[in-house]
N, C-alpha and C. Protein backbone atom coordinates (compact mmCIF):
# COMPACT_ATOMS: atom_id res chain seq x y z
N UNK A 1 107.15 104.70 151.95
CA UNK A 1 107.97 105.87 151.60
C UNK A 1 107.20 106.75 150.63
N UNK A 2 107.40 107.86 150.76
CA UNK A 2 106.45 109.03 149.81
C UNK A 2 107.63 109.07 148.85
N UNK A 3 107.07 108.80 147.91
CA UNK A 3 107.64 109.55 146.16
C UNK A 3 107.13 110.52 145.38
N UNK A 4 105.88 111.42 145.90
CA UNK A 4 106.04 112.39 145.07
C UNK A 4 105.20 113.10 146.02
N UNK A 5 104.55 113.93 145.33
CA UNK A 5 103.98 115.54 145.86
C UNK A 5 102.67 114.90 146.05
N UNK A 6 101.96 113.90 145.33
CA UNK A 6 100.57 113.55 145.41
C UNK A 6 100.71 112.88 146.20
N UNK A 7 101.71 112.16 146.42
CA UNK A 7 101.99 111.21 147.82
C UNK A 7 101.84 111.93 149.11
N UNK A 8 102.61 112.58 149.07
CA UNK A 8 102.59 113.21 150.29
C UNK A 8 101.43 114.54 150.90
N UNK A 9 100.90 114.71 149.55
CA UNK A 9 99.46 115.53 149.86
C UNK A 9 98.85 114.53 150.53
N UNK A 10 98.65 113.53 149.89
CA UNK A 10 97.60 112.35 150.62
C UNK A 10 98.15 112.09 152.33
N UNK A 11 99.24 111.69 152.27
CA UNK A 11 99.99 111.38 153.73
C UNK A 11 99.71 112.37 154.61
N UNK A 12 99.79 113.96 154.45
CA UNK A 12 99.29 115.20 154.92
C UNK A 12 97.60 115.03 155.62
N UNK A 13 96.84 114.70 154.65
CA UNK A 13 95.19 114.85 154.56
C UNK A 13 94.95 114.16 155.58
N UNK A 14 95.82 112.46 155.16
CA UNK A 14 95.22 111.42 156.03
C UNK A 14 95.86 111.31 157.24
N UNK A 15 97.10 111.68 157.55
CA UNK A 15 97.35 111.78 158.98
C UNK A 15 97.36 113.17 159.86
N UNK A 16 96.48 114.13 159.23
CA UNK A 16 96.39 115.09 159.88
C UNK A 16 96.03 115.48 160.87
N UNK A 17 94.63 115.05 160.67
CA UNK A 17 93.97 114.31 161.94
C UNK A 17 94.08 113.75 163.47
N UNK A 18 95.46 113.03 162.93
CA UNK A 18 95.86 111.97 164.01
C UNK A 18 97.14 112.30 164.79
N UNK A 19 97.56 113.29 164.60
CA UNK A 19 99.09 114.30 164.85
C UNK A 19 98.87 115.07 166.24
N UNK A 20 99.58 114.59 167.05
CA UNK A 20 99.73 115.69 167.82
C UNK A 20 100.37 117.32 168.05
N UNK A 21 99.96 117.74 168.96
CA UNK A 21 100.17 119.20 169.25
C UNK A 21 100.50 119.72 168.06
N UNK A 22 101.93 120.39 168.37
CA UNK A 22 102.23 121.13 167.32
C UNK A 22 102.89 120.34 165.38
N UNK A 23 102.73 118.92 165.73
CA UNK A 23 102.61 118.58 164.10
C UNK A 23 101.37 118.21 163.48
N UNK A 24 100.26 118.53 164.45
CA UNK A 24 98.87 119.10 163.78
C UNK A 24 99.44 120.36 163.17
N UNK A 25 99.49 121.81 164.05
CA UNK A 25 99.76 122.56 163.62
C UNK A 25 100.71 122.48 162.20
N UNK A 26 101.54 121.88 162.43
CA UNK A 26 102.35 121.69 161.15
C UNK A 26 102.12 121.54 159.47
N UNK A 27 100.96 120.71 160.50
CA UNK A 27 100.27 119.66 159.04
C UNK A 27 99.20 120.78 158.21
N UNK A 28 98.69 121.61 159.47
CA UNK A 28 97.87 123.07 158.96
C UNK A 28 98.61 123.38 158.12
N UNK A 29 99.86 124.01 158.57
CA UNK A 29 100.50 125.50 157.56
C UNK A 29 100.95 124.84 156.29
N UNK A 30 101.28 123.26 156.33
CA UNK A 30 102.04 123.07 154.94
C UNK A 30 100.83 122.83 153.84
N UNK A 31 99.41 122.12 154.82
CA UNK A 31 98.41 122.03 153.41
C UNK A 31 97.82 123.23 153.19
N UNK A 32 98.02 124.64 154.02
CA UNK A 32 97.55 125.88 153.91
C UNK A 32 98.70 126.74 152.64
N UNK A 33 100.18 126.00 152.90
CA UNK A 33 101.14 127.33 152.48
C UNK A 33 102.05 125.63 151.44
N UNK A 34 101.71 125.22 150.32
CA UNK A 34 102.56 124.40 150.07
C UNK A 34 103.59 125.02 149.26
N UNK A 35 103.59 126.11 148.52
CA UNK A 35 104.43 127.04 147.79
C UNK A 35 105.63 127.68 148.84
N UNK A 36 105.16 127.40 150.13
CA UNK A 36 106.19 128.54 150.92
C UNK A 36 107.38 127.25 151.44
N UNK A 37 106.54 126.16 151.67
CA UNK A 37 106.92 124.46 152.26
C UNK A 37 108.21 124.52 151.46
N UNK A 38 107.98 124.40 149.85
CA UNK A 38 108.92 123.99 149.08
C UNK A 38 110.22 125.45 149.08
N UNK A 39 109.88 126.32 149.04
CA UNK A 39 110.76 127.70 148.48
C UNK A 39 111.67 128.23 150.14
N UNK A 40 110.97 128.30 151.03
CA UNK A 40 111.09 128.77 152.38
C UNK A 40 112.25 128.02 153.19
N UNK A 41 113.49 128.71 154.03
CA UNK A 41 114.34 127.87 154.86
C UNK A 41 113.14 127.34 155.81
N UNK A 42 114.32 126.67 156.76
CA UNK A 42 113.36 126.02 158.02
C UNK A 42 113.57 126.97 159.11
N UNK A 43 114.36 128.12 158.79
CA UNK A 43 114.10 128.90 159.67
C UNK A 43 112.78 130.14 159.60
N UNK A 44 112.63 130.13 158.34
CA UNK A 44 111.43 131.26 157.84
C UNK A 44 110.04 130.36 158.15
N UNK A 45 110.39 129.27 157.76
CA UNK A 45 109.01 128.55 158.32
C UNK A 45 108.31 128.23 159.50
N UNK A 46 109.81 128.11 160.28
CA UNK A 46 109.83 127.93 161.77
C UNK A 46 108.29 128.99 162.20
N UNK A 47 109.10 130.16 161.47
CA UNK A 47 108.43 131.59 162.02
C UNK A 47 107.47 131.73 161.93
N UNK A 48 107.07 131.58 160.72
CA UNK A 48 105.62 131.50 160.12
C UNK A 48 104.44 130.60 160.62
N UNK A 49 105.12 129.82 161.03
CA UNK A 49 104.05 128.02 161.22
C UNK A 49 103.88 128.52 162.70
N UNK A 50 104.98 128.88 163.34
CA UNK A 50 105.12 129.04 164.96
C UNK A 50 105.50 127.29 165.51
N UNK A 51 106.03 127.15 164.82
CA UNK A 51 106.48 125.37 164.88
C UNK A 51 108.02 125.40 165.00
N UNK A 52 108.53 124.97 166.73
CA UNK A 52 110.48 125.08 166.15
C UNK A 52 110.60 124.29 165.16
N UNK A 53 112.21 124.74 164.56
CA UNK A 53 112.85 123.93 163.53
C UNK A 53 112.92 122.58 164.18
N UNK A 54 113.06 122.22 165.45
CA UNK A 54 112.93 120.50 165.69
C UNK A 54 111.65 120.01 165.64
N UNK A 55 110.88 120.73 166.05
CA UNK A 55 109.52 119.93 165.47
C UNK A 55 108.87 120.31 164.31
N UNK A 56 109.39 120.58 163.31
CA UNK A 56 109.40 120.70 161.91
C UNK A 56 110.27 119.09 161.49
N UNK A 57 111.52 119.03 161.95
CA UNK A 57 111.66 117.93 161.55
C UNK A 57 111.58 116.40 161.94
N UNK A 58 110.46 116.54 163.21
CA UNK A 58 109.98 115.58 163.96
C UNK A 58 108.48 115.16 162.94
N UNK A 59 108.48 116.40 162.29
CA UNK A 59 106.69 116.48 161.49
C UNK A 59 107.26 115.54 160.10
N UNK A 60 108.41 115.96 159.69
CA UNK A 60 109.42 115.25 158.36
C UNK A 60 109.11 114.02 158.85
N UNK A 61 109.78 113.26 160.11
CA UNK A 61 110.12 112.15 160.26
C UNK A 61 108.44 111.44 160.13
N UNK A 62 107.96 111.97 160.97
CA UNK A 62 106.62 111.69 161.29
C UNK A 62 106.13 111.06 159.99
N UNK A 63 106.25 111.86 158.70
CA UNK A 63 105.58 111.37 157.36
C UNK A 63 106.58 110.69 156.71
N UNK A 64 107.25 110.00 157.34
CA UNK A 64 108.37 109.03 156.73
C UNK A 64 109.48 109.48 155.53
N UNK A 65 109.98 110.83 156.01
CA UNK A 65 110.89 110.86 155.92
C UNK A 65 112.32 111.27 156.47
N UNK A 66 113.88 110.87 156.15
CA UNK A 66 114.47 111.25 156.36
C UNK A 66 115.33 112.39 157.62
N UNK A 67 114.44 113.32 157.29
CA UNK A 67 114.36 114.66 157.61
C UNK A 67 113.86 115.97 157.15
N UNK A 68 113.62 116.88 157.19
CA UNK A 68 112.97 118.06 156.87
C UNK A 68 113.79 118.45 154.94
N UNK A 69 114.73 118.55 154.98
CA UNK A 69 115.18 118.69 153.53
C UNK A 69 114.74 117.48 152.29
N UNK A 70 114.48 116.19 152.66
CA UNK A 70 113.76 115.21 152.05
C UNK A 70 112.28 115.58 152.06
N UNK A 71 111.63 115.96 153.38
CA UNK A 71 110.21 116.38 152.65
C UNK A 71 110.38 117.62 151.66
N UNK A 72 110.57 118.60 151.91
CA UNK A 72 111.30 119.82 150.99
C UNK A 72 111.13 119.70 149.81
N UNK A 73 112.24 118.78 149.42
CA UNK A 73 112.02 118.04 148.34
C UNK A 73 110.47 117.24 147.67
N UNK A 74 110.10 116.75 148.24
CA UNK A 74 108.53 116.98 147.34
C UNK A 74 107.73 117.78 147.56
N UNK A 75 108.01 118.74 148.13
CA UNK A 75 107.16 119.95 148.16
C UNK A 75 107.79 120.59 146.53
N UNK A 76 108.53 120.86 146.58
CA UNK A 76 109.17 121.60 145.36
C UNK A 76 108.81 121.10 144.15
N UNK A 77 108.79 119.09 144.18
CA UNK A 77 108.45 118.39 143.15
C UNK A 77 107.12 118.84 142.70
N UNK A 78 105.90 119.00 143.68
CA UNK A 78 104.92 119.47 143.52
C UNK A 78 104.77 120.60 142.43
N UNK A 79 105.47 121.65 143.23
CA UNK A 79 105.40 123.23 142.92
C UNK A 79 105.73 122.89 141.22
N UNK A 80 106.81 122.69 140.95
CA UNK A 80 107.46 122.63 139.83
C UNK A 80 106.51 121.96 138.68
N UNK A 81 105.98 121.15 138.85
CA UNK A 81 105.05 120.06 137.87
C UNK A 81 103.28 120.80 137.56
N UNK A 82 103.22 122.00 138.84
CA UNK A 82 102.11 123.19 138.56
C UNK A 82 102.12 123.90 138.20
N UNK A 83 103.73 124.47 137.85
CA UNK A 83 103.73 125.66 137.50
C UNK A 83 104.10 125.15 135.37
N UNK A 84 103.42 126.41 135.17
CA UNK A 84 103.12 126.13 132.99
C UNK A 84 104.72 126.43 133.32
N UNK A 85 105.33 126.00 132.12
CA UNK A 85 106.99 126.23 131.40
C UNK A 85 106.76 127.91 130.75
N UNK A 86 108.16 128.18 130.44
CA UNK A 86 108.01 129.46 129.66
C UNK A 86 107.32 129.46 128.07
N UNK A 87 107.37 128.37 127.44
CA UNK A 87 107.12 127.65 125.98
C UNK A 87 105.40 128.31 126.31
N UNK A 88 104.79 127.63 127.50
CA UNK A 88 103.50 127.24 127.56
C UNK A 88 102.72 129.07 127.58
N UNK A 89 103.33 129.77 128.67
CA UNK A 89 103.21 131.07 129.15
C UNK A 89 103.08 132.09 128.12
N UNK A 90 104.47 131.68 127.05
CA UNK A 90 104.72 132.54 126.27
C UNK A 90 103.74 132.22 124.83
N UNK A 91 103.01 131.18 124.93
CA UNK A 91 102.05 130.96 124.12
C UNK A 91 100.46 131.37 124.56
N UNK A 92 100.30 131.31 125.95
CA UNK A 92 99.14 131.69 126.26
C UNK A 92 99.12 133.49 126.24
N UNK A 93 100.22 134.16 126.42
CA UNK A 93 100.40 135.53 126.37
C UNK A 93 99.90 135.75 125.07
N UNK A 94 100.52 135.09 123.61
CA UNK A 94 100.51 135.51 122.55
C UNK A 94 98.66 135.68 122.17
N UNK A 95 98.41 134.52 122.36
CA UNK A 95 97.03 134.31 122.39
C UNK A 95 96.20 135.21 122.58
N UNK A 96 96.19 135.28 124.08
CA UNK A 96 95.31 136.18 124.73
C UNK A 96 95.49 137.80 124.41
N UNK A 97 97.12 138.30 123.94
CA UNK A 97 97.28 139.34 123.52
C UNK A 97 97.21 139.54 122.00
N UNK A 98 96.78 138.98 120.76
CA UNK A 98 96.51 138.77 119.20
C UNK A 98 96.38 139.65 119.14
N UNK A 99 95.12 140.52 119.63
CA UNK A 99 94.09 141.47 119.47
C UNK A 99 94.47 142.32 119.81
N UNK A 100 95.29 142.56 121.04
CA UNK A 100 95.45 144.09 121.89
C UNK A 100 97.04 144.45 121.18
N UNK A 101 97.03 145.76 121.58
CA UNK A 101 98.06 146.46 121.40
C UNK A 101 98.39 147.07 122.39
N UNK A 102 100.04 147.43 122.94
CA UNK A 102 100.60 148.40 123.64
C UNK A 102 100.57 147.84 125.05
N UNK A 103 99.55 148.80 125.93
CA UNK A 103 99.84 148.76 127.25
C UNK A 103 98.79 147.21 127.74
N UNK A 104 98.12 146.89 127.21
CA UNK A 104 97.55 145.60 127.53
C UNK A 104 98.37 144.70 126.90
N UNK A 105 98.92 144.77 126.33
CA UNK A 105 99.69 143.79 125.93
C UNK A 105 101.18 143.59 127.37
N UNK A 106 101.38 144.67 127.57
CA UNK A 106 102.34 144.59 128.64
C UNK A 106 101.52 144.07 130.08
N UNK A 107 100.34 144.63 130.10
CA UNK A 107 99.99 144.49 131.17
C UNK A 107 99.43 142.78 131.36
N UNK A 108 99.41 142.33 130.27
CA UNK A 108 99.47 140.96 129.95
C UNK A 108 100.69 140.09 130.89
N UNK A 109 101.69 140.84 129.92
CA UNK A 109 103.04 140.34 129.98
C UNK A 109 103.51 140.11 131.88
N UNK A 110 103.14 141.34 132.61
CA UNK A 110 103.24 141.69 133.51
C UNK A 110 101.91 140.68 134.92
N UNK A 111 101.39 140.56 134.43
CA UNK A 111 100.38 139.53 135.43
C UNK A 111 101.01 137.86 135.43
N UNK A 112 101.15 137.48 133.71
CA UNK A 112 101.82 136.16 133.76
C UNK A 112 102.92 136.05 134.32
N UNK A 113 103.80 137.30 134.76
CA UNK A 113 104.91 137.39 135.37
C UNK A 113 104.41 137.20 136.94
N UNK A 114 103.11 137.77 137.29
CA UNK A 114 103.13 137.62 138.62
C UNK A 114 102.65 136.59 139.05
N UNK A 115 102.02 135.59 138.19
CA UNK A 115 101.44 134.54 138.61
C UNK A 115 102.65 133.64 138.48
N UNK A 116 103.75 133.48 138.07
CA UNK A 116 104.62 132.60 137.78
C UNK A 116 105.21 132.84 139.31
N UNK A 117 104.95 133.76 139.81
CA UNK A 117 105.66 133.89 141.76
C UNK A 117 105.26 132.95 142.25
């Protein structure tokens, strides 16, 4: 059974390989798009991957789980444990902005905002 995000990166890598048709394909878009894996319905993914929603959750079962909302779930676990806290963000802003004033300072403010997407 996979318990976390490193788990299932590995389960991804190592049975990627060995997957047919379209949960090769599968196995592409989620180690290509793992931010979209966790955030994305299974219908937006469907779209994207070009994979139906049943063999999306034939690709779930495939890596031992459940179903498609249980892998989901460590996709997100992933996402969440990469992304810095606001504590962390709002300290690296201060930092990097000491020195500047005004519009770099926003424009600071404004990039850590976009990287937090």
């Amino acid at each position: 059974m996979i318990q976390t995000y490193e788990h299932l990166h590995q389960a991804l890598v190592g049975a990627h390989p060995t997957l047919p048709g379209r949960l090769w394909q599968m196995a592409e878009y989620a180690l290509a798009h793992p931010d979209d894996m966790a955030l994305e319905t299974i219908a937006v993914l469907s779209e994207r991957s070009e994979v139906s929603p049943s063999g999306m959750v034939r690709f779930a079962r495939a890596l031992g789980f459940s179903g498609f909302t249980e892998m989901q779930k460590s996709f997100r676990e992933g996402l969440l444990h990469h992304m810095p806290d606001y504590r962390a963000r709002i300290h690296a802003a201060r930092s990097a902005s000491s020195s500047e004033q005004g519009t770099p300072r926003l424009q600071s403010f404004v990039e850590a905002g976009i990287a937090s997407l």
